[in-house]
Structures are given as C-alpha cells and as structure tokens.
C-alpha atoms as a PDB file:
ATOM      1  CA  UNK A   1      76.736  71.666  80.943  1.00  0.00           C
ATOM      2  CA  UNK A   2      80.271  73.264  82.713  1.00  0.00           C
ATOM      3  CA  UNK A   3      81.072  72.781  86.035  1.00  0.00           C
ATOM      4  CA  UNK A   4      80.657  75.626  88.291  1.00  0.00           C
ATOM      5  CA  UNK A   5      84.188  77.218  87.468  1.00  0.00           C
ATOM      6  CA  UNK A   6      85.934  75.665  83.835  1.00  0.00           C
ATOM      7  CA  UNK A   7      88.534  77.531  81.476  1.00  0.00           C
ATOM      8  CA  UNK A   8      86.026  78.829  79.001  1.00  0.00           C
ATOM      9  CA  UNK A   9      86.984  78.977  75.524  1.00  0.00           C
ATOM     10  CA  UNK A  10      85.156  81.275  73.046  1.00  0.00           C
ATOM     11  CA  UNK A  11      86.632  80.227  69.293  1.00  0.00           C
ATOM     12  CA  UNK A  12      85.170  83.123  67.605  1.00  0.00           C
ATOM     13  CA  UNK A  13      87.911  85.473  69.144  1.00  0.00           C
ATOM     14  CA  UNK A  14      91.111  83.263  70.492  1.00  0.00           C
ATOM     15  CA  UNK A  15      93.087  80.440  69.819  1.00  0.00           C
ATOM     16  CA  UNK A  16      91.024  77.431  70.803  1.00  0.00           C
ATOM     17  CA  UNK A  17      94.174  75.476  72.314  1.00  0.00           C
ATOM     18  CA  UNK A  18      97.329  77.192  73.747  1.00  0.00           C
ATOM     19  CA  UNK A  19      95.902  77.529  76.407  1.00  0.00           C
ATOM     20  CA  UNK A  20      94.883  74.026  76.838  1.00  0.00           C
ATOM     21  CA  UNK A  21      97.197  71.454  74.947  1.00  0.00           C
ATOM     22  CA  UNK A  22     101.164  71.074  75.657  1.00  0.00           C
ATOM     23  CA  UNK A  23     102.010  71.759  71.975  1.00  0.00           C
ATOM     24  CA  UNK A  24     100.688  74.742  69.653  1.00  0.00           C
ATOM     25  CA  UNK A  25      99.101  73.172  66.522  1.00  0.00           C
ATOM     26  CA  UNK A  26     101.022  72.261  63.487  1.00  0.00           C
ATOM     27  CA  UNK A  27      98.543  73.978  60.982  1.00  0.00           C
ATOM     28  CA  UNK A  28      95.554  76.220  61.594  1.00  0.00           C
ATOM     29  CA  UNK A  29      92.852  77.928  59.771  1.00  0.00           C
ATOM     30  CA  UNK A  30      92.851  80.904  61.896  1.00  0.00           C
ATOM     31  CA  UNK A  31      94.201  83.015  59.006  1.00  0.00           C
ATOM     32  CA  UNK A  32      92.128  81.154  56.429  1.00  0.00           C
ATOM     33  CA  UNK A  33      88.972  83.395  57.105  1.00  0.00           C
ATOM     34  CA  UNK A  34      86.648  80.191  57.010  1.00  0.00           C
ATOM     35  CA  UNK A  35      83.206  81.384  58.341  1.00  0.00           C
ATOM     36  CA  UNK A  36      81.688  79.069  61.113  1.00  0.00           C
ATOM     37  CA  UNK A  37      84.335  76.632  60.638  1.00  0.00           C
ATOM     38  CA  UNK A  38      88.116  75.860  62.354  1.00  0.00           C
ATOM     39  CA  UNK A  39      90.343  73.580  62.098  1.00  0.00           C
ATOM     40  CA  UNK A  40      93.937  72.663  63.806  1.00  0.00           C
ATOM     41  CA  UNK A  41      96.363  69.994  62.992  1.00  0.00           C
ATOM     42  CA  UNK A  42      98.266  68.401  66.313  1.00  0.00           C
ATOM     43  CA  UNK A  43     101.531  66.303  67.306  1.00  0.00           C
ATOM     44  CA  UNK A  44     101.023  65.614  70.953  1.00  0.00           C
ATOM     45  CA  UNK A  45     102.757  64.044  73.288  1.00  0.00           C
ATOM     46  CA  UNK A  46     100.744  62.379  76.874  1.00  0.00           C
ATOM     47  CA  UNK A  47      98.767  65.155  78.678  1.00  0.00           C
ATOM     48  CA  UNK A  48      96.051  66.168  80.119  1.00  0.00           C
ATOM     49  CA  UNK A  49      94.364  69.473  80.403  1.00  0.00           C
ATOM     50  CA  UNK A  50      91.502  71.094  83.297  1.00  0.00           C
ATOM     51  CA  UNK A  51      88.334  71.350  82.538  1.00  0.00           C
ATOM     52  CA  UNK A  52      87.350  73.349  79.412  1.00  0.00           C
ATOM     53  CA  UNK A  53      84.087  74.477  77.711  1.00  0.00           C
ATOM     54  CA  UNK A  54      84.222  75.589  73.916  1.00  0.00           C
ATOM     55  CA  UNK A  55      81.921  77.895  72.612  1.00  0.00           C
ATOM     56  CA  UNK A  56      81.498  75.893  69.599  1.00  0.00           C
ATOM     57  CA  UNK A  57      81.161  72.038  68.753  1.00  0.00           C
ATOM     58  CA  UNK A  58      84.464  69.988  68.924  1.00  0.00           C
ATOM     59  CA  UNK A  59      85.386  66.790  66.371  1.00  0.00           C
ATOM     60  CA  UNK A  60      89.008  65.727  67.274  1.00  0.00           C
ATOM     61  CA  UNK A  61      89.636  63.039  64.405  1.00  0.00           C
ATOM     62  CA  UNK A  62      93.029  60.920  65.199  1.00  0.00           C
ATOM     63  CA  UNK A  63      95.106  60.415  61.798  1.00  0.00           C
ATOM     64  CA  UNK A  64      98.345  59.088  63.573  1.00  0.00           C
ATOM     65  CA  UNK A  65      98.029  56.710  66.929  1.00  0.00           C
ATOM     66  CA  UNK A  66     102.062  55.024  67.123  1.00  0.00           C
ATOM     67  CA  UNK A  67     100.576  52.499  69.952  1.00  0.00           C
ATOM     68  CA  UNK A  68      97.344  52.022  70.854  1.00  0.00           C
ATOM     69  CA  UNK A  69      96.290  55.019  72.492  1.00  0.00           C
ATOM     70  CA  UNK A  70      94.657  55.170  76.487  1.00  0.00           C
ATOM     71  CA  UNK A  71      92.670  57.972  77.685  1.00  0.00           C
ATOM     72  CA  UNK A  72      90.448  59.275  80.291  1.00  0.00           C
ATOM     73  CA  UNK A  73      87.998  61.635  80.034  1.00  0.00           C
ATOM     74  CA  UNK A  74      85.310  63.656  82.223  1.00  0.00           C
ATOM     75  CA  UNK A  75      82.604  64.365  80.218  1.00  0.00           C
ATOM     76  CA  UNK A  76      79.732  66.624  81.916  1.00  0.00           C
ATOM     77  CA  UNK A  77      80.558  64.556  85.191  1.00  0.00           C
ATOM     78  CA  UNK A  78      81.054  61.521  83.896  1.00  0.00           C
ATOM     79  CA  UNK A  79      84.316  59.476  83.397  1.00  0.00           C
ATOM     80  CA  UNK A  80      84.925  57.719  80.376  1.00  0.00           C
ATOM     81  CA  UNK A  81      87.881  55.592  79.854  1.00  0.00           C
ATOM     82  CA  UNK A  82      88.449  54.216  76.624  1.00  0.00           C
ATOM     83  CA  UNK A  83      91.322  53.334  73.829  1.00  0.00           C
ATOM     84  CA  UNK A  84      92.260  55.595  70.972  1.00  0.00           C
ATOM     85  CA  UNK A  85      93.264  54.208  67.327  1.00  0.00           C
ATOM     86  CA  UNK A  86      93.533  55.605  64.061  1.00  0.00           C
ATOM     87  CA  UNK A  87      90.748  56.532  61.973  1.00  0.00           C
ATOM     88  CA  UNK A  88      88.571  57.626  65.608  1.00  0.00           C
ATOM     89  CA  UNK A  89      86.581  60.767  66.056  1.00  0.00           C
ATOM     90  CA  UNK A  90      85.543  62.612  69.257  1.00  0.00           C
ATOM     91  CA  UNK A  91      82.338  64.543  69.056  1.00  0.00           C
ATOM     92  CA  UNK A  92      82.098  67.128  72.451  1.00  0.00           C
ATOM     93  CA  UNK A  93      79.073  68.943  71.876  1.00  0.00           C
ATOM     94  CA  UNK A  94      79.476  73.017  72.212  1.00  0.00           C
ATOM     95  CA  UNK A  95      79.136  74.141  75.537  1.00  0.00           C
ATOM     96  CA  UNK A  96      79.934  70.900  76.973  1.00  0.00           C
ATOM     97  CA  UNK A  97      82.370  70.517  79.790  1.00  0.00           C
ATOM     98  CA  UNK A  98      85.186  68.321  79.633  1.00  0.00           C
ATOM     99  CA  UNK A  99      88.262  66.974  81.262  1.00  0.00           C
ATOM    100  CA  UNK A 100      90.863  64.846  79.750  1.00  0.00           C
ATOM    101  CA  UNK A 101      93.934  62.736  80.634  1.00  0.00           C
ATOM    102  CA  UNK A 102      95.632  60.700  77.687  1.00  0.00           C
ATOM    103  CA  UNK A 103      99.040  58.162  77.564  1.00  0.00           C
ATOM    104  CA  UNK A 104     101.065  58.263  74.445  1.00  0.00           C
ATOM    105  CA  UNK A 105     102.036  60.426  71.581  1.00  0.00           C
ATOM    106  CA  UNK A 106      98.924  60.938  68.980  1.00  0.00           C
ATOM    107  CA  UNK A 107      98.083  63.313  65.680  1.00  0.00           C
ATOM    108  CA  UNK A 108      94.855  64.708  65.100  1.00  0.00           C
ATOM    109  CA  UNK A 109      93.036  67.011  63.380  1.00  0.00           C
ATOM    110  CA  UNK A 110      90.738  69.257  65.551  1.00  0.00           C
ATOM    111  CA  UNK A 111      87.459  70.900  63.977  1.00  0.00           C
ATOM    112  CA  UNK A 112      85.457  73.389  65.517  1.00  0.00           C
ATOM    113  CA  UNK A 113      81.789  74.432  64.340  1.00  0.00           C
ATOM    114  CA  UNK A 114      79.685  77.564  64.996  1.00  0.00           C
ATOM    115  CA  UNK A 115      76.494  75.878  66.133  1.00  0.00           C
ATOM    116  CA  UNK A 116      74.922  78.786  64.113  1.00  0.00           C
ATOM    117  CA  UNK A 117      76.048  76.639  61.426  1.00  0.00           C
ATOM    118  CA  UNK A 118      74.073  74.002  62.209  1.00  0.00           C
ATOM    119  CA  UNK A 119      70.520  76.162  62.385  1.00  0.00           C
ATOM    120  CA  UNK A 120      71.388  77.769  58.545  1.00  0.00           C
ATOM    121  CA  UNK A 121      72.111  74.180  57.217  1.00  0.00           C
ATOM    122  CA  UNK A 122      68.277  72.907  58.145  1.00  0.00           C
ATOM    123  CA  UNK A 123      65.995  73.407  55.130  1.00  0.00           C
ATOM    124  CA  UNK A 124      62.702  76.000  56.664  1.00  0.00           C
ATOM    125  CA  UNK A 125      60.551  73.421  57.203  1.00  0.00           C
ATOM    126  CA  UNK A 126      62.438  71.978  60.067  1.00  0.00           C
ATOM    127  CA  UNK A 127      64.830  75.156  60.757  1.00  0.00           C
ATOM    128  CA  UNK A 128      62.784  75.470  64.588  1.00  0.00           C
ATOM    129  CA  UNK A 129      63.796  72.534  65.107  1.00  0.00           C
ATOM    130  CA  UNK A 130      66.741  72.463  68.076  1.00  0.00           C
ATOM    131  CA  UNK A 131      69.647  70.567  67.515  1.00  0.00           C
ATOM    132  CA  UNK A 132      71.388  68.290  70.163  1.00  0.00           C
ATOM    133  CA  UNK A 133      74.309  66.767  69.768  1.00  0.00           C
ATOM    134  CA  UNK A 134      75.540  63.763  71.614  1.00  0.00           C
ATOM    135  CA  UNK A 135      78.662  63.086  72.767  1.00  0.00           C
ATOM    136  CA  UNK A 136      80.811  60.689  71.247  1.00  0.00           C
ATOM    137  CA  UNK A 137      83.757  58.826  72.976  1.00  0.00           C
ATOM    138  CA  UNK A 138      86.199  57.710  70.516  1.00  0.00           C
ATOM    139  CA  UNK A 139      84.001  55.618  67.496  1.00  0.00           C
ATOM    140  CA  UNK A 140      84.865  55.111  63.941  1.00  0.00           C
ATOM    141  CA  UNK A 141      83.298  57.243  60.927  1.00  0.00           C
ATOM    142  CA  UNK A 142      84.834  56.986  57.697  1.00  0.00           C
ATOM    143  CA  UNK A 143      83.069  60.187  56.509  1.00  0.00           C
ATOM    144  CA  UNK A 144      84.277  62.368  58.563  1.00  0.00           C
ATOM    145  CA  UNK A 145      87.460  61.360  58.535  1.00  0.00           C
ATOM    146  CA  UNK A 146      87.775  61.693  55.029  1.00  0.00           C
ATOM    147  CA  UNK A 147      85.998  65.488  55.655  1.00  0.00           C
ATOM    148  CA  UNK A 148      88.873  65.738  57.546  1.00  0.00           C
ATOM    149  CA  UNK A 149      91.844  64.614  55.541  1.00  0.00           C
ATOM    150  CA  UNK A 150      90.445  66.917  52.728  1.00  0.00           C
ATOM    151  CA  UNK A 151      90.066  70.428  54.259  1.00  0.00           C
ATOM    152  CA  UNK A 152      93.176  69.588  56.049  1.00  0.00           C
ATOM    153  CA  UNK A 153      94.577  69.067  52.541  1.00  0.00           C
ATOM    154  CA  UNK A 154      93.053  72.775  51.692  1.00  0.00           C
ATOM    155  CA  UNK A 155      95.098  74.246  54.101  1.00  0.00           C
ATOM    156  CA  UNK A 156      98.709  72.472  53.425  1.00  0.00           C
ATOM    157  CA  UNK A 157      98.183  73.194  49.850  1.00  0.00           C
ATOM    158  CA  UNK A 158      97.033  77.176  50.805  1.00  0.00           C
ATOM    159  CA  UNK A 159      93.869  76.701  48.447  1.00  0.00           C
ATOM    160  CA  UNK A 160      91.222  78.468  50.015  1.00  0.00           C
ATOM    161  CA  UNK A 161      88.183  77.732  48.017  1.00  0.00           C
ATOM    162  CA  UNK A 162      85.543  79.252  49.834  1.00  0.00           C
ATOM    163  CA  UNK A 163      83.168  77.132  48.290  1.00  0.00           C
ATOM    164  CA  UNK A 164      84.943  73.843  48.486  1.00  0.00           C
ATOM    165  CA  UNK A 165      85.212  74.414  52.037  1.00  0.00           C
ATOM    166  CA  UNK A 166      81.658  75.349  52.986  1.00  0.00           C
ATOM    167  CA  UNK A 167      80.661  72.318  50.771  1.00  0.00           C
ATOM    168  CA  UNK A 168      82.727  70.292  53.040  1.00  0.00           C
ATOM    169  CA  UNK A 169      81.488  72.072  56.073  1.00  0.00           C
ATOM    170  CA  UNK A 170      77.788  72.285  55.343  1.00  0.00           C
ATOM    171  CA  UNK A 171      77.981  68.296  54.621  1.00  0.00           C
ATOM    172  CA  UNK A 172      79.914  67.500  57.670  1.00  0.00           C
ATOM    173  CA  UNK A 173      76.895  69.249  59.712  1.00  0.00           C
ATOM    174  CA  UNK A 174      74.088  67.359  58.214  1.00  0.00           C
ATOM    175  CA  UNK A 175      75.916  64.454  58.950  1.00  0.00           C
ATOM    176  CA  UNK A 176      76.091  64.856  62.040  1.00  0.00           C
ATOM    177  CA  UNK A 177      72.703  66.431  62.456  1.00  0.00           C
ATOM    178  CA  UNK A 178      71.433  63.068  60.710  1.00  0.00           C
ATOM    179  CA  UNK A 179      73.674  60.745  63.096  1.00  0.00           C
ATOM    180  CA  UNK A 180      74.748  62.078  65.752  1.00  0.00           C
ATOM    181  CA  UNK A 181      71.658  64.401  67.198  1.00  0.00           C
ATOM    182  CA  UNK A 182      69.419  63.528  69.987  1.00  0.00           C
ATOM    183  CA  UNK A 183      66.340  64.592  68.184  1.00  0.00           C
ATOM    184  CA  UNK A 184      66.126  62.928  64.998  1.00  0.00           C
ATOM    185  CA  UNK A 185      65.178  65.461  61.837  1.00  0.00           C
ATOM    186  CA  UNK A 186      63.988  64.295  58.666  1.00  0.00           C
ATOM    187  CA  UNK A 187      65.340  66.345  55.579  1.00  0.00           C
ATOM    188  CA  UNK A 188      62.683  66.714  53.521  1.00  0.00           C
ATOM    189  CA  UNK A 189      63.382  65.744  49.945  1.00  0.00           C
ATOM    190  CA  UNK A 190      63.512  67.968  46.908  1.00  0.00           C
ATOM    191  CA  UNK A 191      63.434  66.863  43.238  1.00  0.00           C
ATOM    192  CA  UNK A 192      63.067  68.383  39.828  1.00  0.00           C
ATOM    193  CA  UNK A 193      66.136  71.358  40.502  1.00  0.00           C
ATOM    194  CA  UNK A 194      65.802  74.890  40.638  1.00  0.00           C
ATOM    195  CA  UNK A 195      63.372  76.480  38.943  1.00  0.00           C
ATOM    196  CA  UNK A 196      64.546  78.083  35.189  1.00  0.00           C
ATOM    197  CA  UNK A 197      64.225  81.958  36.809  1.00  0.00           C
ATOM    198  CA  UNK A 198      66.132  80.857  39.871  1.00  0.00           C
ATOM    199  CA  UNK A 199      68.684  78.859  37.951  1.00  0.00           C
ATOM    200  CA  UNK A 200      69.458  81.906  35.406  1.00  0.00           C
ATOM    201  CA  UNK A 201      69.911  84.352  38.383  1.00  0.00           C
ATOM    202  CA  UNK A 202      72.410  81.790  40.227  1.00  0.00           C
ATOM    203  CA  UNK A 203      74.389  81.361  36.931  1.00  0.00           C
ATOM    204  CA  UNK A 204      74.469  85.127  35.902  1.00  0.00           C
ATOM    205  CA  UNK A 205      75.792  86.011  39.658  1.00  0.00           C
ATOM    206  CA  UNK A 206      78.313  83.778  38.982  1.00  0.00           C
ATOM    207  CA  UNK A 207      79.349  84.992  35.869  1.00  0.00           C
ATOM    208  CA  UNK A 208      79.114  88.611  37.259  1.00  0.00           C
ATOM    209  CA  UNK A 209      81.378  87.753  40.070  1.00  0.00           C
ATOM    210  CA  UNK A 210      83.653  84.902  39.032  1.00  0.00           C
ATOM    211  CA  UNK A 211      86.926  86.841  39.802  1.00  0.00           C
ATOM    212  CA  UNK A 212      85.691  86.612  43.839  1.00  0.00           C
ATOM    213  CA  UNK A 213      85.882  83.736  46.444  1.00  0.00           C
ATOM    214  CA  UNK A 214      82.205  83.249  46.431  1.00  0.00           C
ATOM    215  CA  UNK A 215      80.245  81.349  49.404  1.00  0.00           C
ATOM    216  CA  UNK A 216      78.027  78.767  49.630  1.00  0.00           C
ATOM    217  CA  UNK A 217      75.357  80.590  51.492  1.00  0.00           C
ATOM    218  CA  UNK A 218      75.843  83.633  49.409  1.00  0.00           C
ATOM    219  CA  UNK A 219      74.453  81.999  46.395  1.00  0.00           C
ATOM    220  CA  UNK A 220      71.991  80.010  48.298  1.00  0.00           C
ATOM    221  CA  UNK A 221      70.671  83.562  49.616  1.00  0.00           C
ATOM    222  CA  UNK A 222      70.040  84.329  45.605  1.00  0.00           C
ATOM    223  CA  UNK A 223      67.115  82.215  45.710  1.00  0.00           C
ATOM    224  CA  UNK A 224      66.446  82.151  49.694  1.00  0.00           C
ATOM    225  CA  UNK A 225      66.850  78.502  50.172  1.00  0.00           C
ATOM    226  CA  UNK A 226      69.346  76.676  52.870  1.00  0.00           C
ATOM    227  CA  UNK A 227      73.135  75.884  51.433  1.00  0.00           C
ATOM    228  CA  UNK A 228      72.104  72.128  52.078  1.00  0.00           C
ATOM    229  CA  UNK A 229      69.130  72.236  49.735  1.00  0.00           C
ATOM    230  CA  UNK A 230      70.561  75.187  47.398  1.00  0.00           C
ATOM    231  CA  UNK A 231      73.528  72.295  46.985  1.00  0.00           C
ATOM    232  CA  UNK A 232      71.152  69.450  46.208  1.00  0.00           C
ATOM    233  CA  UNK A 233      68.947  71.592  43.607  1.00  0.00           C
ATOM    234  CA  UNK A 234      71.978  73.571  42.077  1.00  0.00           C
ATOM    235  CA  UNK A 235      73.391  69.754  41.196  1.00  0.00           C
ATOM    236  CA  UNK A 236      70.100  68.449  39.811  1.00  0.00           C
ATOM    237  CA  UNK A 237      69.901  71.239  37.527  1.00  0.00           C
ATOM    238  CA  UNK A 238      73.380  71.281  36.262  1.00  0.00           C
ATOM    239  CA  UNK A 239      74.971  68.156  36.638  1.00  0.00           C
ATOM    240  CA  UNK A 240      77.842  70.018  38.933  1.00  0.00           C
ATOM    241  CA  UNK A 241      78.341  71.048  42.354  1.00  0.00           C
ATOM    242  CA  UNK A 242      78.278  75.001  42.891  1.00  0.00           C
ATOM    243  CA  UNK A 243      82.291  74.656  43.268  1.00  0.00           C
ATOM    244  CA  UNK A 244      82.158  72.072  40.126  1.00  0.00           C
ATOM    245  CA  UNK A 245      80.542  74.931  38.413  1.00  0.00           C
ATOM    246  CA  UNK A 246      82.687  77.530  39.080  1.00  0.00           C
ATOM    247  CA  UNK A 247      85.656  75.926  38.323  1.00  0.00           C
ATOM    248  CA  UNK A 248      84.164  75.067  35.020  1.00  0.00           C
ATOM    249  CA  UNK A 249      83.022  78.877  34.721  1.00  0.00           C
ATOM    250  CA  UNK A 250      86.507  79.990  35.239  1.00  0.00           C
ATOM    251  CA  UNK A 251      87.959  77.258  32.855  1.00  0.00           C
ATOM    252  CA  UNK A 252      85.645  78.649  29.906  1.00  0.00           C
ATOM    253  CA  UNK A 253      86.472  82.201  30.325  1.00  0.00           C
ATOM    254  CA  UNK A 254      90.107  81.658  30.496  1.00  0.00           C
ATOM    255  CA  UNK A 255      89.873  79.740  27.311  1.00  0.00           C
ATOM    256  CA  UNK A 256      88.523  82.734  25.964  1.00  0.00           C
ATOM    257  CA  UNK A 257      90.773  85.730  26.914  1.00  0.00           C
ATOM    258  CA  UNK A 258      93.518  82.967  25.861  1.00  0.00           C
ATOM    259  CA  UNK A 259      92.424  83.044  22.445  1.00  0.00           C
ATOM    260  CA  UNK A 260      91.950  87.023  22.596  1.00  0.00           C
ATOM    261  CA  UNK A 261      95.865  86.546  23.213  1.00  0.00           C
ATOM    262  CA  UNK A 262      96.130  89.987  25.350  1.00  0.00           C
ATOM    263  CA  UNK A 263      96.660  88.998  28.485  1.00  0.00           C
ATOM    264  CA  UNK A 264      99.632  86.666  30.184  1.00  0.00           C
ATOM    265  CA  UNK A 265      98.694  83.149  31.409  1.00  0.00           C
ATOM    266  CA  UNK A 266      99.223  84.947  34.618  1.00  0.00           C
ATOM    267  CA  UNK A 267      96.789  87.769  34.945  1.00  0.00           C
ATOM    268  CA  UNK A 268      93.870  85.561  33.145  1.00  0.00           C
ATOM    269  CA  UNK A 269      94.341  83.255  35.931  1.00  0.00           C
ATOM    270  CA  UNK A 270      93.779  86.414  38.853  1.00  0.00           C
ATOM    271  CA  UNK A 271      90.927  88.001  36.254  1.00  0.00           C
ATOM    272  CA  UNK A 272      88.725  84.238  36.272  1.00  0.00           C
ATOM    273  CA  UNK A 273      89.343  83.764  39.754  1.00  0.00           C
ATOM    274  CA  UNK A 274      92.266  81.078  40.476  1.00  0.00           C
ATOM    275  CA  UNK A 275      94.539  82.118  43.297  1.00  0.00           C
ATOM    276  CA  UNK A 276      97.479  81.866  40.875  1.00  0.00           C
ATOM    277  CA  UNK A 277      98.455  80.277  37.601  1.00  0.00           C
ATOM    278  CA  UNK A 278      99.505  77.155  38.970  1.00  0.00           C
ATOM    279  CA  UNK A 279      95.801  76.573  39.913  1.00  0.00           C
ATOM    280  CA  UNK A 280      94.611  77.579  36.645  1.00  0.00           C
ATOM    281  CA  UNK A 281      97.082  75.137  34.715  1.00  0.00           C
ATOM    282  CA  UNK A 282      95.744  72.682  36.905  1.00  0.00           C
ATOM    283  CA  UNK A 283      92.297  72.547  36.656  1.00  0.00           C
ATOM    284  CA  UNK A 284      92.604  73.917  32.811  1.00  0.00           C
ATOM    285  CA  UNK A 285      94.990  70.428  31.962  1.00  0.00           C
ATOM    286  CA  UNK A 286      92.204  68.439  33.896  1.00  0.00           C
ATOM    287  CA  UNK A 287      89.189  69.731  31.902  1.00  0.00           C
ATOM    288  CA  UNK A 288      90.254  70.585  28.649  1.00  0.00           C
ATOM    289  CA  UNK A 289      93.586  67.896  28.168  1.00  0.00           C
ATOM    290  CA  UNK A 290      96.089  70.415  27.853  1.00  0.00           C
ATOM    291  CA  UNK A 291      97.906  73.559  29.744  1.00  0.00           C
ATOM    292  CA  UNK A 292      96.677  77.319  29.416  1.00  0.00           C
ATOM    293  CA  UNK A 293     100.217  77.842  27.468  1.00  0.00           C
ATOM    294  CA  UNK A 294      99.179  74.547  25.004  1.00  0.00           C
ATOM    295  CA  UNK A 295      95.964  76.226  23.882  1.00  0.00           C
ATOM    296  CA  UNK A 296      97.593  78.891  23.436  1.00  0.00           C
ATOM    297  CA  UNK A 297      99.911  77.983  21.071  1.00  0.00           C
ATOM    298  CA  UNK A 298      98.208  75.230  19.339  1.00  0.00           C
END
C-alpha cells in the first residue's frame, strides 16, 4: 500500500503524469474517450520522481532503450534495482506506492487500467473472485508489447474503433489476470457459440446501429454475458471478431447504397459508420479487391 503521505494520482479526472515525469507525453488518449483504459506515449530523459500512488493499474512497456537502461525503484518499501531494455514491461499494481530513480534517455508507452475493468472481464462464475496483481520489475512479454504497439498505432493514426480498442483492452486484462495475479482463476470454457435467439439479437443491434462507435460491453450486455466470453462465443458463431463483424457489416451496406448510386463515396462512408472515406476505401479495397469509386463504376 502508500506510504503515509505520497502524491496521489486519481486517472479518472487528471493527467496521470505532469505532475510526475520531466517531459509531458508525446501522445495521449485523454481525448480519445476510451472507457477504463489510458494510454501515454514518452521521450524521457534520466529522472526520478517522489513517491506516487495511481488510482488505477500501471504497465509502462519500453519501445526505445539507446543504452542499456539502469533504474531504481521503491516499490511498497522495497528497493529494486534492475536494468531496462527494449521490449520490457513494468506492471505497478493500482494503489501501489512507488518511487523511482532511472539513468539514461528511454521511450515508453504507459497504460493505465480501471481495475473495474478487471471485475467486468471475469465470466459470473468466478466474477467474486478478487483480483491481485503482482508487481513486476522490468520482465519481457511479447503480448503485451504487441497490445501496446497496436493501440498506440490507434491513436497516431486517429482511428478510434471503440471496439478494436476494448478488444485489445479486455484481452490485455485476462492476460494479466491469467499471469500476472496472485490468486490464480480458471476461465471456465465455453463451446458450441451463442445460442440462435441470442445470435439474431446481437446481429440485428448491429445492423440497427452500425452508423455508431459501438462497445464491446454494450453488445455483450445484449445477451448478459462478460465481453471476454461474449468475444469467445460471438467468434464461434460467426467466424469473426465483433470488430471483424462490423467492419464486414459496414463493407456490405456500403456496397449497397453504392449501387443505389445516390449518395457520394463520402457520406456512405459517415452513414455505415467509417470515420471518413479514407477508412472506408480501405477496408472496402481489402475485402472486396477494389475501391468504393471501382465498384462504382465497374
């Protein structure tokens, strides 16, 4: 737990780190709206900051290391001193006091999780279940870095897919649930899909509302399951991810109200849902072999 008197950071209503780091972040999702989830992209040079507790779970994941990378850090009391190199993660649990001293210049992204989002990711069976995470000092995890690189990727390309991003998110939690928790949960294992009613009320909400930024846990609320298992079932069922899906969705309707031929390439892309046409002649090329104005013309 804190010491008796740390900076206390609550995510949900500041910046997690100007008042902490020597630089302000590079990118952030603080605009992005992403539920539960945060992310920041840092160039820092050596530093150190006081103690600080964060109201939500911290993964600092270390894309650029020039040299090898020194560090020292006070983690609920005790000192840790350890090397930093590319590809590392640090996992400091929410809550969890920490003080930190590092030598040389570094780049990493910083994620920060509601712990909420850990409770809503647990299927019912297990949901009572408490979740503890364990620090990590500096280790390697190839998953999470790539978790990383990709909704860091989100935000430099201003794509905010709601439900690529809580994909990402709801993943990165069971991970860590499954590997880095003190009290080790089984996820109970689901086959067979969603049932034929449950299926047909998913897809026809989708349909209904495929001009909005849907959510992962809004559609898993359809049928009162958790995102995690809602993910798993949806896939079985159709062969696609929820976001898979949708994409596909919009694809199909735009095909459509392109061979109505009222409507510019540019408002069919804001009426199925893309955030502009470039979007649409992306994922339109990539599914059906040739751009929106192609099959148009053809």
């Amino acid at each position: 737990m804190c010491a008796t008197k740390p900076l206390f950071v609550d995510r949900a209503t500041e910046n997690t780190t100007t008042s902490i780091l020597p630089r302000s972040p590079v990118l952030s999702s603080i605009k992005a709206d992403w539920d539960n989830l945060f992310l920041e992209y840092h160039s820092q040079p050596s530093g150190e900051h006081q103690e600080v507790c964060v109201s939500g779970h911290s993964i600092a994941i270390f894309t650029k290391i020039p040299h090898l990378g020194k560090a020292e850090r006070i983690i609920d009391g005790r000192l840790y001193k350890h090397s930093v190199t590319e590809g590392d993660i640090l996992l400091i649990p929410a809550n969890t006091g920490v003080k930190a001293s590092w030598y040389g210049d570094s780049e990493f992204i910083l994620l920060g999780l509601n712990p909420q989002i850990c409770a809503s990711a647990l299927d019912e069976s297990v949901r009572s279940r408490a979740v503890n995470l364990i620090p990590q000092i500096p280790t390697c995890d190839p998953l999470i870095f790539q978790m990383g690189l990709a909704l860091k990727k989100v935000l430099e390309n201003n794509t905010y897919h709601r439900l690529y991003v809580d994909a990402i998110a709801n993943a990165l939690v069971v991970h860590l649930i499954k590997y880095y928790s003190s009290n080790k949960i089984e996820f109970p294992e689901y086959r067979g899909g969603l049932s034929k009613g449950k299926l047909k009320q998913v897809i026809d909400y989708i349909d209904t509302n495929i001009e909005r930024d849907l959510r992962l846990q809004e559609l898993a609320n359809l049928v009162q399951i958790s995102p995690h298992y809602f993910s798993l079932l949806f896939k079985q069922s159709t062969g696609l991810t929820p976001h898979q899906y949708v994409i596909h969705t919009r694809v199909a309707r735009a095909k459509k109200l392109l061979l109505k031929g009222k409507m510019s390439i540019v408002d069919i892309a804001q009426t199925v849902g893309f955030a502009n046409q470039s979007y649409l002649n992306l994922h339109f090329k990539r599914l059906v072999g040739l751009t929106p104005k192609q099959f148009k013309l053809q």
